[in-house]
Every structure is written in C-alpha cells, then in structure tokens.
Protein backbone atom coordinates (compact mmCIF):
# COMPACT_ATOMS: atom_id res chain seq x y z
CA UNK A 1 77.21 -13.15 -1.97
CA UNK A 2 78.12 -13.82 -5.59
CA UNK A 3 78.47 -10.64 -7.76
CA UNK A 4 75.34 -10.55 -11.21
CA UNK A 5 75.68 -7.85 -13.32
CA UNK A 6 74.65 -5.05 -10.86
CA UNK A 7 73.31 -7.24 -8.47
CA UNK A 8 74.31 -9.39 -5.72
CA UNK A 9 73.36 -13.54 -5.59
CA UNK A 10 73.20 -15.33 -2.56
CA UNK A 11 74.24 -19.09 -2.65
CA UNK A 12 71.85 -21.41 -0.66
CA UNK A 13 73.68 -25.27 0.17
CA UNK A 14 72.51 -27.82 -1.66
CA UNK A 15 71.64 -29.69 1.23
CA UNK A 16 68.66 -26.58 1.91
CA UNK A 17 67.39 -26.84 -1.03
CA UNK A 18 66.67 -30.79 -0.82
CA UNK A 19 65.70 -29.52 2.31
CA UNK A 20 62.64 -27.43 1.74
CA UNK A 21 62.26 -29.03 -1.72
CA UNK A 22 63.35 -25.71 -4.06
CA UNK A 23 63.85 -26.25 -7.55
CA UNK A 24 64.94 -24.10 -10.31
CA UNK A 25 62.89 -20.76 -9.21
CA UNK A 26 62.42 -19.43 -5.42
CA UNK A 27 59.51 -16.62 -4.35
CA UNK A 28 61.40 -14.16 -2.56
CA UNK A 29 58.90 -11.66 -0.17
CA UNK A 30 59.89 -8.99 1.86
CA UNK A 31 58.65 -8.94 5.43
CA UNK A 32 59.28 -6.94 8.35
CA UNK A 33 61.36 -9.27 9.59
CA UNK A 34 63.46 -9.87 6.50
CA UNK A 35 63.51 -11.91 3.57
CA UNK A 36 61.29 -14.49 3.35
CA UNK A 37 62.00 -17.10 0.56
CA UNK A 38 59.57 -19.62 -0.11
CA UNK A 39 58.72 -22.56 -2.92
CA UNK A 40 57.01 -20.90 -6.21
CA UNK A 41 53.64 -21.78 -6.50
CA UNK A 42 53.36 -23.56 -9.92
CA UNK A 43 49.81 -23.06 -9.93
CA UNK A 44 49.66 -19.42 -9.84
CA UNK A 45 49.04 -17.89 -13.26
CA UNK A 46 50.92 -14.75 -14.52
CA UNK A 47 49.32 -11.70 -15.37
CA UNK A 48 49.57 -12.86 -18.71
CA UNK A 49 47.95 -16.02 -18.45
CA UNK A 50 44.94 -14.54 -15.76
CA UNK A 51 44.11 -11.50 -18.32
CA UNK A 52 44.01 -14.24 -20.89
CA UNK A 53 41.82 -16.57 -19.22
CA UNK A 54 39.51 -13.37 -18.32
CA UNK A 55 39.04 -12.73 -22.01
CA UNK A 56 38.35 -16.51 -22.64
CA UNK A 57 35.79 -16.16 -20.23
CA UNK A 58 34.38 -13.40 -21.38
CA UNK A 59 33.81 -11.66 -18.10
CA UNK A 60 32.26 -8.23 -17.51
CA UNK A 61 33.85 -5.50 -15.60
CA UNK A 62 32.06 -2.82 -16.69
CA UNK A 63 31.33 -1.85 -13.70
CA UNK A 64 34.85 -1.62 -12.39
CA UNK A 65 34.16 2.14 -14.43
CA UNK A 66 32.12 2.97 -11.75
CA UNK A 67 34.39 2.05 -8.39
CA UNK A 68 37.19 3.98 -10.44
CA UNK A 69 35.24 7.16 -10.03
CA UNK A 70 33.95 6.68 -6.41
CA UNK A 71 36.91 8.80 -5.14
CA UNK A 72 38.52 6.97 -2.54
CA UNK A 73 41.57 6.91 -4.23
CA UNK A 74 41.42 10.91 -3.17
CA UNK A 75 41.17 10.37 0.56
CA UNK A 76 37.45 8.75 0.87
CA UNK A 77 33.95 9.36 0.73
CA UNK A 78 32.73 12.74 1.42
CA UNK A 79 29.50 12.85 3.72
C-alpha cells in the first residue's frame, strides 16, 4: 500500500490490469466478502448528467409528493 494524503493506495500489476482490461478509473464495491473492484461502466450517467437529462425530458414527479408522505419511512403502514 502506497501512502495519499490521508489515505492508503493499493498498486495493482500491470499485467492485471491488461488482464481484466482496467483503464484509467476502477469501480470499487464493498461486499461481504471484501472488496470487489470491477471495470467502470462508461455508460452510466452521473447524477449530474441523469437530473439533467430528467429536466430535458421534462418528466413529472409530482407525484413522488405523495409516496414522501405515505409514512413508511416511520416504520410502515398503519392498519
């Protein structure tokens, strides 16, 4: 492990990264096994670029209002 700033990098070989064909940028997800790293999907938008295509679209979610006040975020529906 390679010491950045307050963190910690880890070195993969180059011969790995031919390997499983990384490039510049790796998704890292945590598991309950471990560390899972996997190729970045380069056809995954950001939030950025979904909340902007959204608007472009001109979608409606007005009725997201109504979901946000159903209360499950309290425990669930009362009977």
């Amino acid at each position: 492990m390679a010491p950045i700033g307050d963190s910690r990098g880890v070195r993969i070989p180059k011969a790995l990264l031919q390997k499983y064909g990384f490039s510049d940028s790796l998704a890292l997800e945590e598991t309950d096994q471990g560390i899972l790293l996997r190729k970045k999907r380069e056809d995954k938008l950001s939030w950025e670029q979904t909340f902007r295509a959204m608007a472009k679209q001109g979608e409606d979610w007005t009725d997201l209002d109504a979901a946000l006040l159903d209360g499950l975020e309290e425990g669930g529906v009362e009977s």
